[in-house]
C-alpha atoms as a PDB file:
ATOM      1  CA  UNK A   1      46.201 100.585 141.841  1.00  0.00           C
ATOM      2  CA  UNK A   2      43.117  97.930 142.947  1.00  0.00           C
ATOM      3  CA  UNK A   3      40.984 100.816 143.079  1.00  0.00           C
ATOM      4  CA  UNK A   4      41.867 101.916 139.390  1.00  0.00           C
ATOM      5  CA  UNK A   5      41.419  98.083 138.738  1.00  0.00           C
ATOM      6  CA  UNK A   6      37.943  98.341 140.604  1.00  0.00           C
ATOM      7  CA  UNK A   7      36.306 101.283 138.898  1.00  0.00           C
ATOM      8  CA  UNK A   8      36.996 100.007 135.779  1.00  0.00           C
ATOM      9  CA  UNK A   9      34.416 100.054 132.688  1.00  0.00           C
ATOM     10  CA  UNK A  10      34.615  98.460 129.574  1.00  0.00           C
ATOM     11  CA  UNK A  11      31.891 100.301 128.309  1.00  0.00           C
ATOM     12  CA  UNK A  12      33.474 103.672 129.403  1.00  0.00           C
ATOM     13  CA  UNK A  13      36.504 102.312 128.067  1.00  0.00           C
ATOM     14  CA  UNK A  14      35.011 101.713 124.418  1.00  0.00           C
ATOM     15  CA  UNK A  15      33.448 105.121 124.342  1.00  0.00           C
ATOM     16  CA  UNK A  16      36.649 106.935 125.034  1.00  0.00           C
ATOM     17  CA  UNK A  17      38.066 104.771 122.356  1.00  0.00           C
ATOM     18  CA  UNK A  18      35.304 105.788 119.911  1.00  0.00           C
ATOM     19  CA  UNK A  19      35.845 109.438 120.801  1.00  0.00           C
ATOM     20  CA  UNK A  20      39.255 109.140 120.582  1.00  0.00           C
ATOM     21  CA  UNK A  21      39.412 108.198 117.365  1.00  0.00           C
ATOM     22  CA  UNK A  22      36.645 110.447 116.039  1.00  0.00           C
ATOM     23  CA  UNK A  23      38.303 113.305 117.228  1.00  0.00           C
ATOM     24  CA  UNK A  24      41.670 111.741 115.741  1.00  0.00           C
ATOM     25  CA  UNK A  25      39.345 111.504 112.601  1.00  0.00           C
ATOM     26  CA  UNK A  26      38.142 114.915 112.726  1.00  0.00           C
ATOM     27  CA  UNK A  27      41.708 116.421 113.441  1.00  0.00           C
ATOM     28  CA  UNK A  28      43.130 114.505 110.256  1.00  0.00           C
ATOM     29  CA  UNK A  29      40.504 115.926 107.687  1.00  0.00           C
ATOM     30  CA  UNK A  30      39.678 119.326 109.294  1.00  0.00           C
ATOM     31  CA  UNK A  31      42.699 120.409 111.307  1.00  0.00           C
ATOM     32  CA  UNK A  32      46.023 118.416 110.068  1.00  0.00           C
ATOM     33  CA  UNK A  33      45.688 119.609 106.167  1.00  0.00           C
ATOM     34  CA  UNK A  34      46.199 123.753 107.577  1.00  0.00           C
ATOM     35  CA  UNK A  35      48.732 122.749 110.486  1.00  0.00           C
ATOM     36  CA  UNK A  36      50.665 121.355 107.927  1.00  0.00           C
ATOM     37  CA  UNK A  37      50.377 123.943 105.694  1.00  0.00           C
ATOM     38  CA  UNK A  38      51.135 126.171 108.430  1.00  0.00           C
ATOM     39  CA  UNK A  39      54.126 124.775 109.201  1.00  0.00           C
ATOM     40  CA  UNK A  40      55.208 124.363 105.395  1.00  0.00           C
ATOM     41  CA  UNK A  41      54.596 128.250 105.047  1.00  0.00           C
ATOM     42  CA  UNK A  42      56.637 128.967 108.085  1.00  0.00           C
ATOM     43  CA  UNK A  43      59.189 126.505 106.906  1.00  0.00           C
ATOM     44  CA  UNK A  44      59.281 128.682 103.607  1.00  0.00           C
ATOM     45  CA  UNK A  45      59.496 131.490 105.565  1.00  0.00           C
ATOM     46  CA  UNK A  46      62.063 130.773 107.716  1.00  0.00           C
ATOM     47  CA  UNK A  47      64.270 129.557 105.034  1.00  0.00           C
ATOM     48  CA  UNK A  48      63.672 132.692 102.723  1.00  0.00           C
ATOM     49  CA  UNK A  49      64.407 134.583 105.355  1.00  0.00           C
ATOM     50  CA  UNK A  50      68.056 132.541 106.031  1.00  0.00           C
ATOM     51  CA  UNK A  51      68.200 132.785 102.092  1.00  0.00           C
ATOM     52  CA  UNK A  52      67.653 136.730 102.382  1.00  0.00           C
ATOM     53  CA  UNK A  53      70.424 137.357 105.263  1.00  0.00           C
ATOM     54  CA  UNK A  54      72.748 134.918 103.142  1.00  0.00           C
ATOM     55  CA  UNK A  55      72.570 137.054 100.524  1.00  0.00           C
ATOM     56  CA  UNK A  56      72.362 140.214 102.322  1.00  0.00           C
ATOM     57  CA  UNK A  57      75.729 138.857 103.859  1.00  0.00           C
ATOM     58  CA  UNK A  58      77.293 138.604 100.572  1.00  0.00           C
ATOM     59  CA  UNK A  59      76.253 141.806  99.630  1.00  0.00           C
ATOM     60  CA  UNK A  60      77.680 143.114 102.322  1.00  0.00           C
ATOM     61  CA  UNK A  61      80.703 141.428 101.592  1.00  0.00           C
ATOM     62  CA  UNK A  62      80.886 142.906  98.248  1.00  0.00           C
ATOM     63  CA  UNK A  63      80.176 146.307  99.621  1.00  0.00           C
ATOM     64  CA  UNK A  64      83.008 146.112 102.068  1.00  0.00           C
ATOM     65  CA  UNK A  65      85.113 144.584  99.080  1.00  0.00           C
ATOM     66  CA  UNK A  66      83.870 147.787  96.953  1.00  0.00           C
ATOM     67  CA  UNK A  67      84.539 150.054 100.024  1.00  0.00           C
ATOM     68  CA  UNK A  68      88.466 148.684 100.778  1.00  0.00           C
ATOM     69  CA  UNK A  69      88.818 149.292  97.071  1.00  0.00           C
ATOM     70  CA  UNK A  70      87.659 152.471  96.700  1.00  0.00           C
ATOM     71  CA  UNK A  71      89.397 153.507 100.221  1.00  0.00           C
ATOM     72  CA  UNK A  72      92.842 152.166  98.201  1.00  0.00           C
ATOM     73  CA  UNK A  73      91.756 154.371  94.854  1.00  0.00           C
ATOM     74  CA  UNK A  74      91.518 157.348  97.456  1.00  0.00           C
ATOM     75  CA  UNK A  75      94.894 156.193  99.080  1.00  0.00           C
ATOM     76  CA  UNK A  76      96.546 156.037  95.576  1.00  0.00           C
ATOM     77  CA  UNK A  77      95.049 158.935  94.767  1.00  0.00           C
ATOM     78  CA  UNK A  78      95.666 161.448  97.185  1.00  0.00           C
ATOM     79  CA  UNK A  79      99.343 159.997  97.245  1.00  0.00           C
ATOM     80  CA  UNK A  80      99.748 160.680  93.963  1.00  0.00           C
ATOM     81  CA  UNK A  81      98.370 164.215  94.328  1.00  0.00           C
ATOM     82  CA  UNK A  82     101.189 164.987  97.226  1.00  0.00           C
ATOM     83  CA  UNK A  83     103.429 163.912  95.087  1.00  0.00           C
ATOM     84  CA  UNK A  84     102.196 166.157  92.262  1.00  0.00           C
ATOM     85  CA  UNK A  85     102.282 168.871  94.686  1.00  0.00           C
ATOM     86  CA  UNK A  86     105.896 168.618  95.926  1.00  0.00           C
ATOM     87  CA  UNK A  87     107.041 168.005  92.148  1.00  0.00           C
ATOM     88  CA  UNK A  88     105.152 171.718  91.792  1.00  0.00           C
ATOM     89  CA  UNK A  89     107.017 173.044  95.419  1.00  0.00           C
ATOM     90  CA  UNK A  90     110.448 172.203  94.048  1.00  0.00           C
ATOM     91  CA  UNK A  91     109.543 173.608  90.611  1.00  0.00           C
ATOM     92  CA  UNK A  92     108.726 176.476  92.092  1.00  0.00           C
ATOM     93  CA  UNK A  93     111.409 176.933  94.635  1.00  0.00           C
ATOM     94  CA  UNK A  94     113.536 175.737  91.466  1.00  0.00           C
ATOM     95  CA  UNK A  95     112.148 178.777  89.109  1.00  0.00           C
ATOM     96  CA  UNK A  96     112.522 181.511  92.432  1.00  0.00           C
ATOM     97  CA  UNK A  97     116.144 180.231  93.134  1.00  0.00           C
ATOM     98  CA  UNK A  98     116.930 181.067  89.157  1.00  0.00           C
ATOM     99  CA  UNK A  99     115.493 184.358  88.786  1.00  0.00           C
ATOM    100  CA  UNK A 100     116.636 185.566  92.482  1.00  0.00           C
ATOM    101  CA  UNK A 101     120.118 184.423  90.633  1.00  0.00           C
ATOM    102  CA  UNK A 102     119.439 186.246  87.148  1.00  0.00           C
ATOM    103  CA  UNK A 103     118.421 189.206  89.277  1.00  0.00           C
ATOM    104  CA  UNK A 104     121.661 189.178  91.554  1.00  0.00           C
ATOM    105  CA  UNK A 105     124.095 188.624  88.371  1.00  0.00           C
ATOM    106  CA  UNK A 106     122.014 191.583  87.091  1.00  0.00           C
ATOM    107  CA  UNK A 107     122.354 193.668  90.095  1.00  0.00           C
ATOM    108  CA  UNK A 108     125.976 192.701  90.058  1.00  0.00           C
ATOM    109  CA  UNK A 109     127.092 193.284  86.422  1.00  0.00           C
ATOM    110  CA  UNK A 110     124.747 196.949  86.894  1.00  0.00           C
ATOM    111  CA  UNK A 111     126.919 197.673  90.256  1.00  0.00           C
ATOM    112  CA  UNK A 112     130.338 196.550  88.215  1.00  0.00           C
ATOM    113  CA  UNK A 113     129.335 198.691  85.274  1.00  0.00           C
ATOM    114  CA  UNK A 114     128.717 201.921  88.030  1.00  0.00           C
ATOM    115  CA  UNK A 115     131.825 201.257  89.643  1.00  0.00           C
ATOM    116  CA  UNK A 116     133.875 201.158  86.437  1.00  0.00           C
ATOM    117  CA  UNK A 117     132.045 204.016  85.415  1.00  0.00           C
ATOM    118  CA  UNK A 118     133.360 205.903  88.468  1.00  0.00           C
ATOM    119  CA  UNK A 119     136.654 205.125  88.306  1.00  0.00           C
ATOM    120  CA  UNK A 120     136.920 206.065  84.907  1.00  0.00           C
ATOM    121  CA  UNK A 121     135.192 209.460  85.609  1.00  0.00           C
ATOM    122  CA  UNK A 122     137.499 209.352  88.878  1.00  0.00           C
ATOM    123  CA  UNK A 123     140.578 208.919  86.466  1.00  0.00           C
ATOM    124  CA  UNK A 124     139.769 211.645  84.026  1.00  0.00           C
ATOM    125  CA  UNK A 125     138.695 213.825  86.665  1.00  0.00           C
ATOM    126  CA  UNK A 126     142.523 213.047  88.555  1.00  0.00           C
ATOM    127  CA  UNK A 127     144.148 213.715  84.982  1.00  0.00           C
ATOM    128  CA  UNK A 128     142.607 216.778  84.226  1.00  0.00           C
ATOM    129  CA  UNK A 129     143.777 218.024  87.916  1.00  0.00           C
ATOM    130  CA  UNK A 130     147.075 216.535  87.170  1.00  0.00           C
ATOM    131  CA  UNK A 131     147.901 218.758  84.286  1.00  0.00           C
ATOM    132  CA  UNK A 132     146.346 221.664  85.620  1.00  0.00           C
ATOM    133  CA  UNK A 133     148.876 220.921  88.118  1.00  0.00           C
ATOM    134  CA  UNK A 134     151.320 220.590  85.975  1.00  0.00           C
ATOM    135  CA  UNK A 135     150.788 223.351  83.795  1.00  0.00           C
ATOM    136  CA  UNK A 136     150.687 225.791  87.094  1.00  0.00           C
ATOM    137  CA  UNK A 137     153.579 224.347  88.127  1.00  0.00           C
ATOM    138  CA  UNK A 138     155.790 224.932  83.858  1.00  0.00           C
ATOM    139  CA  UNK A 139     154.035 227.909  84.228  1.00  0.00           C
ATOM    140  CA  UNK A 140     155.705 228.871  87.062  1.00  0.00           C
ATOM    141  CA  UNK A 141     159.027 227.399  86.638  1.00  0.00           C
ATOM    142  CA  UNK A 142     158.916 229.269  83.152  1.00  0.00           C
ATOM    143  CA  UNK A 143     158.438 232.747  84.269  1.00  0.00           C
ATOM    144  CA  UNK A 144     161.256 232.047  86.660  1.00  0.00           C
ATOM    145  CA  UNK A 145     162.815 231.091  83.839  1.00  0.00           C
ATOM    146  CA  UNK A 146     161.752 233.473  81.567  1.00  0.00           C
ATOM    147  CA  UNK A 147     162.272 236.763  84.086  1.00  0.00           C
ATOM    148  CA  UNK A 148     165.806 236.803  83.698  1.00  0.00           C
ATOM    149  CA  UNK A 149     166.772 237.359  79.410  1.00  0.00           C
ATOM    150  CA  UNK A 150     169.858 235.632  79.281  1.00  0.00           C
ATOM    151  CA  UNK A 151     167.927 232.396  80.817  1.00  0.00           C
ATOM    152  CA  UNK A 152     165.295 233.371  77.794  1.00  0.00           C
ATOM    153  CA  UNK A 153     168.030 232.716  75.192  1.00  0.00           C
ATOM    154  CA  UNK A 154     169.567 229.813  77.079  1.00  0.00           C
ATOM    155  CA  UNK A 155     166.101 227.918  76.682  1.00  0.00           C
ATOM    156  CA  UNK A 156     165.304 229.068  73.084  1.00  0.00           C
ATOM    157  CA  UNK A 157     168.985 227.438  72.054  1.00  0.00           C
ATOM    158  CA  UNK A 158     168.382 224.470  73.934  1.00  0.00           C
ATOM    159  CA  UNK A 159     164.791 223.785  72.562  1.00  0.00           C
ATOM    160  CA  UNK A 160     166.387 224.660  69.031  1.00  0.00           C
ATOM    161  CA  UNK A 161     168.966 221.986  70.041  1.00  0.00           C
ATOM    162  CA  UNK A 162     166.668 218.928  70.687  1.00  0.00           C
ATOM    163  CA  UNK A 163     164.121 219.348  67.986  1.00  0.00           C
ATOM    164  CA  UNK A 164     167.100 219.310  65.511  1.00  0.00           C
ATOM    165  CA  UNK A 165     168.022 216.188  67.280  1.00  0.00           C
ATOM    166  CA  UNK A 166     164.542 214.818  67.265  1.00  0.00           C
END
């Protein structure tokens, strides 16, 4: 510290000082005008740019807004078209139950009418073998009858007899 104290100059001292503020001088006409404006345009900057990602951030809000809603339109949507679609399915199986049951009744009143059919054809057909039957069998039993002539006369009187009656 003495030796500080020792080589000191005044005259040094008031040159530096001079310098000093000559260069402080200089600085504040020349150099502190576009440093300031340097820093104003970066200030600008910086805050446009915050102002930018605040805004991009609500838009991107929105757009995820926009997005949930549209996701919920698609939800309601393709709810609404399974629903349409099962409403069709069990129209459909509806419709194919009824005619597979119009068809059957069909089927069934077509197999009714055949079997009637039959049976009636089955029941003339037995009739007309019946009285064949029977006639082959008065047939018979009359020329028994008939073979011996005092039988013939017996039956003529006793025919005569009920158709009087009759």
């Amino acid at each position: 510290m003495d030796k500080l104290l020792n080589d000191f100059s005044p005259g040094l001292f008031v040159v530096q000082t001079i310098l000093l503020l000559l260069l402080i001088f200089m600085m504040v006409k020349f150099a502190w005008k576009p440093i300031l404006n340097s820093l104003n345009e970066r200030e600008e900057g910086i805050q446009g740019a915050l102002d930018a990602a605040e805004k991009a951030k609500r838009e991107m809000e929105n757009l995820q807004a926009d997005n949930q809603k549209l996701l919920q339109e698609a939800r309601l949507e393709r709810e609404a078209m399974l629903k349409e679609a099962r409403e069709m399915k069990a129209q459909m199986i509806t419709e194919a139950e009824t005619q597979a049951q119009e068809q059957a009744n069909k089927i069934i009143v077509q197999a009714q009418l055949a079997i009637e059919n039959e049976k009636k054809s089955a029941m003339a057909e037995l009739k007309n073998h019946v009285a064949n039957l029977s006639i082959e069998i008065a047939e018979k039993v009359v020329r028994q009858e008939l073979s011996n002539k005092d039988k013939q006369l017996a039956l003529v009187e006793s025919m005569l007899a009920e158709t009087k009656l009759n």
